[in-house]
Every structure is written in C-alpha cells, then in structure tokens.
N, C-alpha and C. Protein backbone atom coordinates (compact mmCIF):
# COMPACT_ATOMS: atom_id res chain seq x y z
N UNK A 1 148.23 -23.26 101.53
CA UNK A 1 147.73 -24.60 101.76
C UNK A 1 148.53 -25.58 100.91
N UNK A 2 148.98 -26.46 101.61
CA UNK A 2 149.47 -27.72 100.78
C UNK A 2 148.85 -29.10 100.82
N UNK A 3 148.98 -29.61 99.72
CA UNK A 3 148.44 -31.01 99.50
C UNK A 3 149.79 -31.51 99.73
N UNK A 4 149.94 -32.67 101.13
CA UNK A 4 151.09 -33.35 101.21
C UNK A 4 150.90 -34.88 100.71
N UNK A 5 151.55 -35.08 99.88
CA UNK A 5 151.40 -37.06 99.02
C UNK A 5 152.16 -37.58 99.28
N UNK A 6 152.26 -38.97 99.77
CA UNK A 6 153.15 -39.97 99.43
C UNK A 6 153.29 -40.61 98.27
N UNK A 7 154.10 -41.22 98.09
CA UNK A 7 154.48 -42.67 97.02
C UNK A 7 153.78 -42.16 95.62
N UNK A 8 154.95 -40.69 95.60
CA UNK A 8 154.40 -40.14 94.29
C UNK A 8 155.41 -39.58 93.54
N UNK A 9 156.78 -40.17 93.88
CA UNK A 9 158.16 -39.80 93.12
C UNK A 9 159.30 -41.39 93.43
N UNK A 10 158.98 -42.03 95.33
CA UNK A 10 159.97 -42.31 95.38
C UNK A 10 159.97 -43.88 94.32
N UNK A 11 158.70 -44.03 94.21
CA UNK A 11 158.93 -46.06 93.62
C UNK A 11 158.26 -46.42 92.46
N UNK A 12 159.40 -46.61 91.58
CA UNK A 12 158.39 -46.68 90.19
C UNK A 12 157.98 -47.71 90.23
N UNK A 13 158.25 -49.16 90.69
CA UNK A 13 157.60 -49.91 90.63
C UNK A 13 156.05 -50.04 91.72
N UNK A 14 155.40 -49.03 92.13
CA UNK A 14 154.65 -48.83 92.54
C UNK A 14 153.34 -48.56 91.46
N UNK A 15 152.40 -49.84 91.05
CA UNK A 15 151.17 -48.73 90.23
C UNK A 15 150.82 -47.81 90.83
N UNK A 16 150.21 -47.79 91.86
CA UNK A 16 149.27 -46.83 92.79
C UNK A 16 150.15 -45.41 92.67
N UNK A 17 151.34 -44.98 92.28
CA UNK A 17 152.05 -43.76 92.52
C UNK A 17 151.54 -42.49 91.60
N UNK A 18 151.38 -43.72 89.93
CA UNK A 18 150.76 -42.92 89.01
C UNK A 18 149.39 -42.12 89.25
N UNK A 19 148.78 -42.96 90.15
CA UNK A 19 147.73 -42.86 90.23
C UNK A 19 147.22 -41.81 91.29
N UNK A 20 148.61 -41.53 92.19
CA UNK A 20 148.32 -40.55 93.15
C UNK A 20 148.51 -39.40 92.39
N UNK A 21 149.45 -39.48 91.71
CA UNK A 21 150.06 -38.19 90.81
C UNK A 21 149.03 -37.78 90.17
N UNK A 22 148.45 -38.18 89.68
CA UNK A 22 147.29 -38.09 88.29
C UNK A 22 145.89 -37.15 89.75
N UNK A 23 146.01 -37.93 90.37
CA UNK A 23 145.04 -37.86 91.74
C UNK A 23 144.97 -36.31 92.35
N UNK A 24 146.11 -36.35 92.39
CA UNK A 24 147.16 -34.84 93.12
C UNK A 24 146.98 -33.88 92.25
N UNK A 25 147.42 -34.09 91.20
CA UNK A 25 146.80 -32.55 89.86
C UNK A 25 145.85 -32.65 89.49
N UNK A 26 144.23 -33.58 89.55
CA UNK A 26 142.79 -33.57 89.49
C UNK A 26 142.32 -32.56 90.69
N UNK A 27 142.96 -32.64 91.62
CA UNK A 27 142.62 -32.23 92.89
C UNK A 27 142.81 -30.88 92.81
N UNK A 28 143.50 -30.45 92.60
CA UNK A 28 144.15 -29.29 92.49
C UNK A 28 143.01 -28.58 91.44
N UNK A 29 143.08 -29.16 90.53
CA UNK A 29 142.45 -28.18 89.48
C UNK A 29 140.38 -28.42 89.75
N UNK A 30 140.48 -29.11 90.85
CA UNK A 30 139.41 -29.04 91.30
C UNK A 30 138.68 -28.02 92.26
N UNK A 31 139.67 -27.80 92.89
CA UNK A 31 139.92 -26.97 94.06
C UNK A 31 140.17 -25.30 93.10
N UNK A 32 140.22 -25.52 92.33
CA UNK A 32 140.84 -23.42 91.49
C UNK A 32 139.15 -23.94 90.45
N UNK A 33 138.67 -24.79 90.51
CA UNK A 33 136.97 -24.48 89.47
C UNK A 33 136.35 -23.76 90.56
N UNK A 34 136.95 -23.29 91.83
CA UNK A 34 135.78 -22.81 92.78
C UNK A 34 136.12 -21.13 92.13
N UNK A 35 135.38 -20.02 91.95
CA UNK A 35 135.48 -18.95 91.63
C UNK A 35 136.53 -18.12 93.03
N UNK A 36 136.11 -18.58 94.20
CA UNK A 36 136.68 -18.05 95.27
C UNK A 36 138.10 -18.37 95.55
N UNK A 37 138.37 -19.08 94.72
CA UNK A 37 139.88 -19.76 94.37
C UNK A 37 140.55 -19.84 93.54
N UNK A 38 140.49 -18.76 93.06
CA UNK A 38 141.55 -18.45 91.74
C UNK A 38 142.67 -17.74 92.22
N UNK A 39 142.92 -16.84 93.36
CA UNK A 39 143.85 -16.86 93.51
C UNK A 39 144.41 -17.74 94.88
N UNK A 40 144.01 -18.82 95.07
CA UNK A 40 144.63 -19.89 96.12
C UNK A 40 145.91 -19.63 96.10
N UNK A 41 146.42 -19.61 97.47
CA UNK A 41 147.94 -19.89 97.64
C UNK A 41 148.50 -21.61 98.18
N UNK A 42 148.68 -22.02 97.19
CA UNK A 42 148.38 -23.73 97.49
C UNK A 42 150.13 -23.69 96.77
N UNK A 43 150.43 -25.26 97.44
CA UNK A 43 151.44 -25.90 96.64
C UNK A 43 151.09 -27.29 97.08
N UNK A 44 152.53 -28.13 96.42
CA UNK A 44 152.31 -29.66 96.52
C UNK A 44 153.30 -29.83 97.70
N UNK A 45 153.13 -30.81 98.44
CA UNK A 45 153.87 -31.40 99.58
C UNK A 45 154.34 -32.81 99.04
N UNK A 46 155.24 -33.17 98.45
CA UNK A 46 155.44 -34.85 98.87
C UNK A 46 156.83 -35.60 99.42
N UNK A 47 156.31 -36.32 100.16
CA UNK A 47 156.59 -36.60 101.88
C UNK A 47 158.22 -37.20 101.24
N UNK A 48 158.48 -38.00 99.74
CA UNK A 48 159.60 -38.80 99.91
C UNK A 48 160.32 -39.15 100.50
N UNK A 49 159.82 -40.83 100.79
CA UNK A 49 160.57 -41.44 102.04
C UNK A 49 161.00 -42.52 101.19
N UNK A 50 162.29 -42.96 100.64
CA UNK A 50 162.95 -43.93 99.79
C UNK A 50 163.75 -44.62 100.50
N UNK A 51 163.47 -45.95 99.76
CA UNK A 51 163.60 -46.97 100.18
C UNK A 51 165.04 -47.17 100.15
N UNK A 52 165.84 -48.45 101.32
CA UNK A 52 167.08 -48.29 100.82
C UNK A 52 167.76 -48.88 99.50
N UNK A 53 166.64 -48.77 98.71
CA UNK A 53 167.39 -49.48 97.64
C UNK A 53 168.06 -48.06 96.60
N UNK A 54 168.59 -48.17 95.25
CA UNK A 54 169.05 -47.29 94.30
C UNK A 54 167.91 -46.48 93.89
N UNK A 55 168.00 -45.11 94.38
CA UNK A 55 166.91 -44.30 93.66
C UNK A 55 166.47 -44.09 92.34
N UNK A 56 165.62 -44.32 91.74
CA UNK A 56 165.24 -44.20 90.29
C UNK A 56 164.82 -42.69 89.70
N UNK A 57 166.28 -42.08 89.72
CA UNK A 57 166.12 -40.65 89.48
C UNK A 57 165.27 -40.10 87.98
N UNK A 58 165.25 -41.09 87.40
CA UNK A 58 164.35 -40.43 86.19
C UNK A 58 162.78 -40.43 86.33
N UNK A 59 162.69 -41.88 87.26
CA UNK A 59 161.55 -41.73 87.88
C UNK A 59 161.06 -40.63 88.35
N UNK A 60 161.77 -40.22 89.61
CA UNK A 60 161.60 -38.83 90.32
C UNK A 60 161.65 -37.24 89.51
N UNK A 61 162.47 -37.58 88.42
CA UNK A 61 162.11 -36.83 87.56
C UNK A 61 161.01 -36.02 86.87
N UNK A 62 160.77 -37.45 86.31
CA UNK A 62 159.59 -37.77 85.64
C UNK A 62 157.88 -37.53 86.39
N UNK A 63 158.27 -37.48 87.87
CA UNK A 63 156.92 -37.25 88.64
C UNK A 63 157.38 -35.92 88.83
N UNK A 64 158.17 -35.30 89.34
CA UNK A 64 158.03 -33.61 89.40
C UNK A 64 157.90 -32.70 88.38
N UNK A 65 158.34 -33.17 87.05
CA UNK A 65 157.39 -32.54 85.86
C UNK A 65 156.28 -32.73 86.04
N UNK A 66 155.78 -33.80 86.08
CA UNK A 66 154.51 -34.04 85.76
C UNK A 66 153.52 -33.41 87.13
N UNK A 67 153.48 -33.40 88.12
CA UNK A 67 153.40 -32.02 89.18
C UNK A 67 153.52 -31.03 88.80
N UNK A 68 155.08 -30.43 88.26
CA UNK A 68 155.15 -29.52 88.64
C UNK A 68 154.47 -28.63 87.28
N UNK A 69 153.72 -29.59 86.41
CA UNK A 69 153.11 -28.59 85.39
C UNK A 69 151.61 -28.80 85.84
N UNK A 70 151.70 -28.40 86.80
CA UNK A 70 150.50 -26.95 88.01
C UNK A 70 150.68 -26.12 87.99
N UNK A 71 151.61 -25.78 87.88
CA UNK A 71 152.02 -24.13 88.23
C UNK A 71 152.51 -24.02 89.69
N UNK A 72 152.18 -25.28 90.78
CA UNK A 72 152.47 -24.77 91.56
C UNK A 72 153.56 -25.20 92.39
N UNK A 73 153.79 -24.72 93.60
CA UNK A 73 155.60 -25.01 93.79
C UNK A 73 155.26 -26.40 94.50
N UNK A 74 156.71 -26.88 94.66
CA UNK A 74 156.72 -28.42 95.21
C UNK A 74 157.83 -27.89 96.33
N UNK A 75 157.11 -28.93 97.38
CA UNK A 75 158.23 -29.08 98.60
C UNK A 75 158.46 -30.44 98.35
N UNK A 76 159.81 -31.24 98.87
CA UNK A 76 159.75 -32.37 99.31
C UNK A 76 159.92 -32.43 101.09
N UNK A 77 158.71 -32.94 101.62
CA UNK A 77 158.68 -32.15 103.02
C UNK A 77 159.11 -33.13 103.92
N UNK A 78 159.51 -34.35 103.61
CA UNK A 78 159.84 -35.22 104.78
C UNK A 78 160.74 -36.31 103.92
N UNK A 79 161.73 -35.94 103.48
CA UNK A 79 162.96 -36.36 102.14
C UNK A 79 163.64 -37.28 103.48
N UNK A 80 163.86 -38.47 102.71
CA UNK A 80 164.92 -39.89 103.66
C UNK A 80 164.98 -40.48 102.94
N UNK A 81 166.16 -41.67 103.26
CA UNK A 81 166.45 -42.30 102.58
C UNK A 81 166.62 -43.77 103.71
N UNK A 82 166.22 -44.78 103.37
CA UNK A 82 166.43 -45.99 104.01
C UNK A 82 167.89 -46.22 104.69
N UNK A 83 168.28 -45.99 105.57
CA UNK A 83 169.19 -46.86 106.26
C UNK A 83 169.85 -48.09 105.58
N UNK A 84 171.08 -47.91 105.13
CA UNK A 84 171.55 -48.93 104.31
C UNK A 84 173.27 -48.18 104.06
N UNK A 85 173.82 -49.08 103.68
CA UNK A 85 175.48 -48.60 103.57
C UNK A 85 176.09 -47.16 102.88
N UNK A 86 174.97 -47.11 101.23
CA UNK A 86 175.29 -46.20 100.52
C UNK A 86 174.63 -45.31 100.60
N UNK A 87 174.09 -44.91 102.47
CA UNK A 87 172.63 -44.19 102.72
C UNK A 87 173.76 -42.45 102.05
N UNK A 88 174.62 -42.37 102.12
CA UNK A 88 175.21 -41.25 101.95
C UNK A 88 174.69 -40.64 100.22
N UNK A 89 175.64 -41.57 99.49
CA UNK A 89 175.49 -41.49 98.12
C UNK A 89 174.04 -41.30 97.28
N UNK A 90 172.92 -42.39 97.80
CA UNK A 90 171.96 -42.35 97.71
C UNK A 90 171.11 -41.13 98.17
N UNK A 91 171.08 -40.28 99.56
CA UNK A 91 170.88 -39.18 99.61
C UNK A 91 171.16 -38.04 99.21
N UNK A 92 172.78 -38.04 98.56
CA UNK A 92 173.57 -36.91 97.83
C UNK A 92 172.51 -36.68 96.44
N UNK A 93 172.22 -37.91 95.63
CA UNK A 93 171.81 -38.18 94.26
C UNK A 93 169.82 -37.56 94.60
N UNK A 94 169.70 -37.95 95.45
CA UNK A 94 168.50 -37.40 95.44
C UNK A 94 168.29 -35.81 95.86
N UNK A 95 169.02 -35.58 96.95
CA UNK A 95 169.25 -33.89 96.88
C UNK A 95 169.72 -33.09 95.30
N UNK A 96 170.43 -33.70 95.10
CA UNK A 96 170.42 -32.82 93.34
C UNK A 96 169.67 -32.97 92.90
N UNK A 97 169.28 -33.66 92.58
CA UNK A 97 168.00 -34.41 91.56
C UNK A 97 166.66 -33.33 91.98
N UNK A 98 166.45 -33.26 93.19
CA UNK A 98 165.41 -32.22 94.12
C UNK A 98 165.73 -30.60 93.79
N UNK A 99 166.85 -30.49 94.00
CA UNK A 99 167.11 -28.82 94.25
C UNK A 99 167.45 -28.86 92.87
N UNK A 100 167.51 -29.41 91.92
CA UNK A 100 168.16 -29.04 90.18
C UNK A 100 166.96 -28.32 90.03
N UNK A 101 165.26 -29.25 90.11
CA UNK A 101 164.13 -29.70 89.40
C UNK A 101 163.12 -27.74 89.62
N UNK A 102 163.26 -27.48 88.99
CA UNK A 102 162.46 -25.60 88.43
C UNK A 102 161.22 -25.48 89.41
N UNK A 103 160.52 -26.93 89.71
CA UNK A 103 159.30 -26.53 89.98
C UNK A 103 159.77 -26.60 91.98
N UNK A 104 160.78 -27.30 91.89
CA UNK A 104 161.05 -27.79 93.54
C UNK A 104 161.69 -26.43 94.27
N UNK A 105 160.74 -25.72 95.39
CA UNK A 105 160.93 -24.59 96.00
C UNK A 105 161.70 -24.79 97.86
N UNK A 106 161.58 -26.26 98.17
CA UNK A 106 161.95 -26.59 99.13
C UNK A 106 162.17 -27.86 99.68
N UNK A 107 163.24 -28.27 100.46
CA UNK A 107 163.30 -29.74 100.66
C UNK A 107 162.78 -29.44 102.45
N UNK A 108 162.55 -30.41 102.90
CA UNK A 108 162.64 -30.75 104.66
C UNK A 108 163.30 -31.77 104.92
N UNK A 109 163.99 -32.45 105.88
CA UNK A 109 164.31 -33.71 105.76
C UNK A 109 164.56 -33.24 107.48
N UNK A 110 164.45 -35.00 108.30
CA UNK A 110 164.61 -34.68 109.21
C UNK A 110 166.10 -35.31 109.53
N UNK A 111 167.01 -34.42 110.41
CA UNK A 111 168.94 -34.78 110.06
C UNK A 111 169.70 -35.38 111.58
N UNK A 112 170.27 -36.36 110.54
CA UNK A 112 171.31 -36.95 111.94
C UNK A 112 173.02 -36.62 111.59
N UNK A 113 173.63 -37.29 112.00
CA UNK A 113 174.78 -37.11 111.74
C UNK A 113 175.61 -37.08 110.06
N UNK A 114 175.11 -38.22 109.44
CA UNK A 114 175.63 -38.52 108.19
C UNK A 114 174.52 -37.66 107.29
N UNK A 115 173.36 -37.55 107.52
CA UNK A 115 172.62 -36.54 106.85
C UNK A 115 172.91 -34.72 106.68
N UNK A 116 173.43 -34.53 108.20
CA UNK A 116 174.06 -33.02 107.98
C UNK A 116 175.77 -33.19 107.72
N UNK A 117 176.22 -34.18 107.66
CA UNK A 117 177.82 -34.01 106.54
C UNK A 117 176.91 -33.80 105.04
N UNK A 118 176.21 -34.66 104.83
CA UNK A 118 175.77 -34.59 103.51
C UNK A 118 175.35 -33.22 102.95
N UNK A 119 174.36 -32.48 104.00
CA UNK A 119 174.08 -31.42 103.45
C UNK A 119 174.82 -29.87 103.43
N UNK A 120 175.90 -30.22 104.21
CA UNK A 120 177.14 -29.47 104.54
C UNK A 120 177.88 -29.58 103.43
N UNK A 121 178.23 -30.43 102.80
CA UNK A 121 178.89 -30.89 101.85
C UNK A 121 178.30 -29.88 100.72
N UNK A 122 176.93 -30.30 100.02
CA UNK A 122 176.13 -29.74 99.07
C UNK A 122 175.98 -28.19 99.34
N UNK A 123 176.11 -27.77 100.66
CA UNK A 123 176.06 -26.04 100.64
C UNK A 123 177.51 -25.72 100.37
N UNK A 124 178.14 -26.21 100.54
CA UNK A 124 179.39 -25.66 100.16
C UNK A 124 179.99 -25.68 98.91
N UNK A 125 179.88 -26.83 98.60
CA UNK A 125 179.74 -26.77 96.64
C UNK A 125 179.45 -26.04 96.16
N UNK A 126 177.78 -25.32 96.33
CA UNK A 126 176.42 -24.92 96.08
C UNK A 126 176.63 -22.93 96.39
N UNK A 127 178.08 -22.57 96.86
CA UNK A 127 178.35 -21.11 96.53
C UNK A 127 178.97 -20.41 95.80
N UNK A 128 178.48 -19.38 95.59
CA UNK A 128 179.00 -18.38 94.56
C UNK A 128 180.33 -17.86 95.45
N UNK A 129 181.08 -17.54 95.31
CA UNK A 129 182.50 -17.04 95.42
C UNK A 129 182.07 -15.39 94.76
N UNK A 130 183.44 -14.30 95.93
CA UNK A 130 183.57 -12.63 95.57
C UNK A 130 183.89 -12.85 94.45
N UNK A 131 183.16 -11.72 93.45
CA UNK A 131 183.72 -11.72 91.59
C UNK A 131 183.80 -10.73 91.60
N UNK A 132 184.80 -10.09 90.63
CA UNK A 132 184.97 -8.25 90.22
C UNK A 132 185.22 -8.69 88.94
N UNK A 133 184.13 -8.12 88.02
CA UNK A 133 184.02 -7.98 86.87
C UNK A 133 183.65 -6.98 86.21
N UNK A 134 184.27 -6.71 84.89
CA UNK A 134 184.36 -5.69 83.84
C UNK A 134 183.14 -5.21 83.34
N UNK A 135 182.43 -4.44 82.63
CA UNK A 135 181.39 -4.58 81.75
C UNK A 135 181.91 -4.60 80.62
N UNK A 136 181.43 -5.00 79.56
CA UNK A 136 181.73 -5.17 77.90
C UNK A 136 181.70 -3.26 77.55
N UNK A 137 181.89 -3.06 76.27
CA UNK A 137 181.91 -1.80 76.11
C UNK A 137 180.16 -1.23 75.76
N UNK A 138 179.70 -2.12 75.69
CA UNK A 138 177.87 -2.12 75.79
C UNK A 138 177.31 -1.29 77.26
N UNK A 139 178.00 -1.86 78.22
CA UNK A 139 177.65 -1.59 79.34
C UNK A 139 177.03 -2.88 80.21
N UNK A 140 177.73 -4.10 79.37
CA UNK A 140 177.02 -5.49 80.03
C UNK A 140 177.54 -6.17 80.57
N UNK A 141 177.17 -7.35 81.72
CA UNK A 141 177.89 -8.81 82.22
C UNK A 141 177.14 -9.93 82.02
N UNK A 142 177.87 -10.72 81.96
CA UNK A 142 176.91 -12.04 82.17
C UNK A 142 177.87 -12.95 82.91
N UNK A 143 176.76 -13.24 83.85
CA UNK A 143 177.76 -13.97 84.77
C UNK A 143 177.11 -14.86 85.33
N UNK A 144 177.55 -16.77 85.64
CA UNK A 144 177.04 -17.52 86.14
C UNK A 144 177.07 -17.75 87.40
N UNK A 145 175.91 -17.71 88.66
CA UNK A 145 176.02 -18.07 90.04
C UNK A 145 175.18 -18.87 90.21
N UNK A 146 175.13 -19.14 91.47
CA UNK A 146 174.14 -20.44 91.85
C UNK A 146 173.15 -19.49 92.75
N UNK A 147 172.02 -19.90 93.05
CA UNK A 147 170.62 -19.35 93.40
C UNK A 147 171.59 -18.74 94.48
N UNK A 148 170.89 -17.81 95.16
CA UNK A 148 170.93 -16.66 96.25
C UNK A 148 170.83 -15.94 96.23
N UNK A 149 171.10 -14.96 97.41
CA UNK A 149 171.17 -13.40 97.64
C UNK A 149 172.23 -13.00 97.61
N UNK A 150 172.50 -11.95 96.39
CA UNK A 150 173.34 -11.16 96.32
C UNK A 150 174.07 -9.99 96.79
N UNK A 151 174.88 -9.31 97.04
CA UNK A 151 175.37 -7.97 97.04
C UNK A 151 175.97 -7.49 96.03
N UNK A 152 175.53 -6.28 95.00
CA UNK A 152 176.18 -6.28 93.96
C UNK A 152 176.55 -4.83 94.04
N UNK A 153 177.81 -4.32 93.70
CA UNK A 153 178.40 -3.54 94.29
C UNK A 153 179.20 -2.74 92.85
N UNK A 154 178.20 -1.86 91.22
CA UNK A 154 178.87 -1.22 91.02
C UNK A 154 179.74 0.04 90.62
N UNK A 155 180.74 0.19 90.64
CA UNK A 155 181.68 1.22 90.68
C UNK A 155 181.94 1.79 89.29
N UNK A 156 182.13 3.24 89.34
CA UNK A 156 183.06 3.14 87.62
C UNK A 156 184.23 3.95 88.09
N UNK A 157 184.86 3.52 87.79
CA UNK A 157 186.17 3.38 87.43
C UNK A 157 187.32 4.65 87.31
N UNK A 158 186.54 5.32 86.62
CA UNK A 158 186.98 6.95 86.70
C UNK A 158 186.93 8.11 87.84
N UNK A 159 185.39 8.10 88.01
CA UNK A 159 184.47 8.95 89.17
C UNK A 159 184.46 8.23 90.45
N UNK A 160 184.79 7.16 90.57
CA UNK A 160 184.21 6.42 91.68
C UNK A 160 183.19 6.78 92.15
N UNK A 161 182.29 6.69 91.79
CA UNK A 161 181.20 6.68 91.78
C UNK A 161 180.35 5.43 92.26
N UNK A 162 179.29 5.03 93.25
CA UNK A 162 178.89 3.71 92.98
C UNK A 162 177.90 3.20 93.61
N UNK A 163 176.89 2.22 93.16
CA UNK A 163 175.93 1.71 93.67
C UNK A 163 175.83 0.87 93.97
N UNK A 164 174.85 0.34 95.59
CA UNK A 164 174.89 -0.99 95.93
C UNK A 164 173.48 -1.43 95.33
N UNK A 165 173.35 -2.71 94.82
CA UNK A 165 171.92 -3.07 94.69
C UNK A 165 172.18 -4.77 95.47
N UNK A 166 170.95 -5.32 95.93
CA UNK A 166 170.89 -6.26 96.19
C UNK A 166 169.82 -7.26 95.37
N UNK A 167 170.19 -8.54 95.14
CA UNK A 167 169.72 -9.43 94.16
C UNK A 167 169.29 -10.48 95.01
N UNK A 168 167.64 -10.70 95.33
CA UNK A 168 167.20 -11.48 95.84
C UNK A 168 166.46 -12.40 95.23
N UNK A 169 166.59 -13.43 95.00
CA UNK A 169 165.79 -14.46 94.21
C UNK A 169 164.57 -14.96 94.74
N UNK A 170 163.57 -16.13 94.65
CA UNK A 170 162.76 -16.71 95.19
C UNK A 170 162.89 -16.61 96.41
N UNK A 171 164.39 -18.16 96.45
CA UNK A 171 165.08 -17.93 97.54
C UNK A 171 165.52 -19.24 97.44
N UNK A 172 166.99 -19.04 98.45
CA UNK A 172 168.00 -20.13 98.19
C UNK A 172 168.74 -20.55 99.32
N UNK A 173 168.13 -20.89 100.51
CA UNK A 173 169.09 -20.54 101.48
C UNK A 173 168.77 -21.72 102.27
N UNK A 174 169.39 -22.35 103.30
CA UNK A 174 169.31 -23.53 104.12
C UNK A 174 169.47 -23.26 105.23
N UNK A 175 168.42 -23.63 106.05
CA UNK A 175 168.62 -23.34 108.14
C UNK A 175 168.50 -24.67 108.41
N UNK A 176 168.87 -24.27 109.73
CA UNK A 176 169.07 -25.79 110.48
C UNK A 176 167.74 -25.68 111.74
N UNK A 177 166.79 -26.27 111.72
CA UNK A 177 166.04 -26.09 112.38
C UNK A 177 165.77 -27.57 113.58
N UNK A 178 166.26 -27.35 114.34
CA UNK A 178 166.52 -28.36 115.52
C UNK A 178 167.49 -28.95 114.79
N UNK A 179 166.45 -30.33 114.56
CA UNK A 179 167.02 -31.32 113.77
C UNK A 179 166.39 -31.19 112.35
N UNK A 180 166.27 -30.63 111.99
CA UNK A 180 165.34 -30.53 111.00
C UNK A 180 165.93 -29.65 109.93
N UNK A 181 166.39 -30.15 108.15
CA UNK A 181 167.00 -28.83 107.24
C UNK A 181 165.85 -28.62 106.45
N UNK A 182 165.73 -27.15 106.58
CA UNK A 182 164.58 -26.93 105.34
C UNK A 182 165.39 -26.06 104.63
N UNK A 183 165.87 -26.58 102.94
CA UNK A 183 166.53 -26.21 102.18
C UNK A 183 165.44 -25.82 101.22
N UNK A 184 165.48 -24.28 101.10
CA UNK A 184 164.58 -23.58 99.58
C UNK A 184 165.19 -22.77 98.68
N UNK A 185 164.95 -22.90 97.77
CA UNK A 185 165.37 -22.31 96.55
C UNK A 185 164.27 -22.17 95.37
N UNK A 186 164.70 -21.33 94.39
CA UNK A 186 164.14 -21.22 93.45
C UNK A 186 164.88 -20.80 92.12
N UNK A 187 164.29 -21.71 91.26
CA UNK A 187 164.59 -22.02 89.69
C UNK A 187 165.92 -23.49 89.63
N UNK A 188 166.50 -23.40 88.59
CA UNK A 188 167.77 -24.60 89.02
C UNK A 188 168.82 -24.00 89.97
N UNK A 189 169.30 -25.27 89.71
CA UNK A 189 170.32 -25.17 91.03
C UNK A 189 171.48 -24.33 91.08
N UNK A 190 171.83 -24.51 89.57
CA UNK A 190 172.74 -23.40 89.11
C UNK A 190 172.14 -23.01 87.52
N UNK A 191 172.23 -21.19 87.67
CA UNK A 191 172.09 -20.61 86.72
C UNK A 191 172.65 -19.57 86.33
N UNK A 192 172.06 -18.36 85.43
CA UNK A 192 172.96 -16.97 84.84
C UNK A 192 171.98 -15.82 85.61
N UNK A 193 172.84 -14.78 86.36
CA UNK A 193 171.99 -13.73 86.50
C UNK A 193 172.38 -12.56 85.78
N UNK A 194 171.51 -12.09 85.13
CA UNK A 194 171.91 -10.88 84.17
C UNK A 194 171.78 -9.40 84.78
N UNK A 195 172.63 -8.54 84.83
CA UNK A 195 172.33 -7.54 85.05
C UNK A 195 172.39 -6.69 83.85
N UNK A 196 171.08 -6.05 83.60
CA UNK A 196 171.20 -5.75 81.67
C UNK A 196 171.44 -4.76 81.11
N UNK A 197 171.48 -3.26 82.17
CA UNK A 197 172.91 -2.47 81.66
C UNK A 197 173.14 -2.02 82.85
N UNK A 198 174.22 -1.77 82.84
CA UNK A 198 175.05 -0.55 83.64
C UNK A 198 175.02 0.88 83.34
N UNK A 199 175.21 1.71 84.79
CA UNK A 199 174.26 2.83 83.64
C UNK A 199 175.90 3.36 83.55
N UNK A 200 176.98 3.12 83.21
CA UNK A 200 177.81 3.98 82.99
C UNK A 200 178.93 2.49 82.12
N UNK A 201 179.69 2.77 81.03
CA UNK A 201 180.56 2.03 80.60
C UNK A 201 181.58 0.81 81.38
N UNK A 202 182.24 1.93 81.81
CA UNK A 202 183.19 0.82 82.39
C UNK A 202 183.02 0.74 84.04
N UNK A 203 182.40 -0.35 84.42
CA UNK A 203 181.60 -0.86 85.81
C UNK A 203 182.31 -2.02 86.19
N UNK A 204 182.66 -1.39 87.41
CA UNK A 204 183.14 -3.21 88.44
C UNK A 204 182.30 -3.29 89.09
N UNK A 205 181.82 -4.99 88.86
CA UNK A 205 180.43 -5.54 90.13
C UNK A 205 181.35 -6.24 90.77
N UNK A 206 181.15 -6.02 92.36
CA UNK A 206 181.11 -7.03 92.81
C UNK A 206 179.96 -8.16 93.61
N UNK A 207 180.22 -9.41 93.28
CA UNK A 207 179.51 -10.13 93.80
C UNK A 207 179.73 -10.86 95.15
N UNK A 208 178.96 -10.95 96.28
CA UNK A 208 178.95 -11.18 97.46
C UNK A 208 177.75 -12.35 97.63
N UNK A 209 177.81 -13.51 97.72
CA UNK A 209 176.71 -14.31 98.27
C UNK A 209 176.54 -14.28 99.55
C-alpha cells in the first residue's frame, strides 16, 4: 500500500508542503499503532510535478530525509518537470538528486522525446563496465559499481577452478513501459560491493552488469 502526496518535495516556497510532510509520517505511524499492522507492506508515493522554474534541490533533499526516516521506501511516482527551455537540465538535476537519495526505491515519470534522451543519457553513465580483478593476498576485493545485478565469475588461477555467483541488489534497473519509465533502485546511486573472502588466494572476478 502506498500513500501517494503531492507538494511535498517539489516547492519550498509552499507552507502547506511542510505540513503535508509532517501529515504523511503522522499517518503512517498511525496506521502501524494498529496491532494488525506491524508488519504492513506500505511505502510513500510522491507525485513530483515541478514547476518550470530552478529546482530547489536541497529542498527536495531535505523532504526525502525527512520521509524517508519511516523506514519506509519512497517512489517518486509521477516525476515532471514544467515545460520550459532548460526542461532538459532541470530534469537531469532532479533525476540525481532522486536516484542518489538511500530512502528513494523508484522513480515513474511519464516520457516524451526529450525526457527519454534524458533518461538514456543517465543509464548509460549509470553502468558498471567487465572488471577482472586480483584478490589481495588476504583473499579480498573491493571494488566500486553502481547499483545492479551482477555476474561474478571467480577463478583461481592455478586449478582453474571456478564459481559463478550472482549479486542481486534491491534493485536497479529501468523499463520502458509504453510511455512510461519506472526507474528502481536501491541504496545510492553509486556505491562499494564487497565480496569478503574468496575461498582460495589468488581469484579473478569477473564483473558483468
């Protein structure tokens, strides 16, 4: 179940926004005092529809903390941006700002032409590249990728020997649905995935997004 809100990230000069926000996590924790609802499967919905003016990203910030310390996940389920010259730039800045934010598990937006360059753009940035890497003499890697599903593929070196494992996160992946992108992920946008030993010394992973 989701609670979907408006005018609760995109306009700081809005009083009433605080007030939904404040509104939106009363609600919530109203809804889990029922005994039969402790384990609810609920999240937050909010609709962000911004105006064409300059987005006030700290603003938006500043409201998905304050959400997202619910516990529970945030979509932005109907993400736009006003029609206006720098509709590009202005939508780029708010897609990061969205997919960076820990608690944000999914965007929706509904897409036209300059909206899917945009988000074409951001998936392509937004991949991990094949890696073949060493382990330390520990038996360790550390290695930085961006959210997804993995193929990790490893070998030692001597025996050839080798295992596939696959590394699935929350989830990180973008479809095109009509017209419609529902982009989800989970945790930031880019992070470290550890694999914390190898069971044999000297190991090549490879990585496959």
């Amino acid at each position: 179940m989701f609670m979907n809100e408006y005018n609760t990230i995109e306009y700081s000069g809005d009083w009433m926004s605080k007030q939904v926000q404040s509104t939106t996590r009363k609600n919530f924790k109203v809804m889990l005092a029922y005994p039969r609802n402790a384990n609810l499967k609920a999240g937050i919905g909010l609709q962000s529809h911004f105006a064409t003016g300059q987005p006030n990203l700290a603003y938006m910030r500043s409201g998905l903390d304050f959400l997202g310390a619910t516990g529970f996940p945030i979509w932005l389920t109907e993400l736009g941006v006003g029609i206006n010259a720098n509709l590009p730039q202005y939508l780029e800045q708010v897609l990061r700002e969205g997919i960076s934010h820990p608690a944000v598990q999914g965007i929706i937006m509904f897409a036209g032409p300059v909206i899917g360059e945009v988000v074409d753009k951001l998936l392509k940035e937004w991949k991990s590249e094949t890696q073949e890497i060493t382990t330390d003499d520990q038996g360790f890697i550390d290695v930085s990728l961006f959210h997804g599903e993995y193929e990790v593929t490893a070998k030692h070196n001597v025996t050839n020997a080798f295992a596939i494992i696959r590394i699935v996160p929350i989830c990180s992946i973008c479809m095109l649905l009509g017209n419609t992108y529902a982009m989800t992920r989970g945790g930031d946008a880019k992070s470290k995935i550890f694999l914390l030993r190898a069971k044999t010394q000297q190991t090549v992973s490879h990585y496959n997004h």
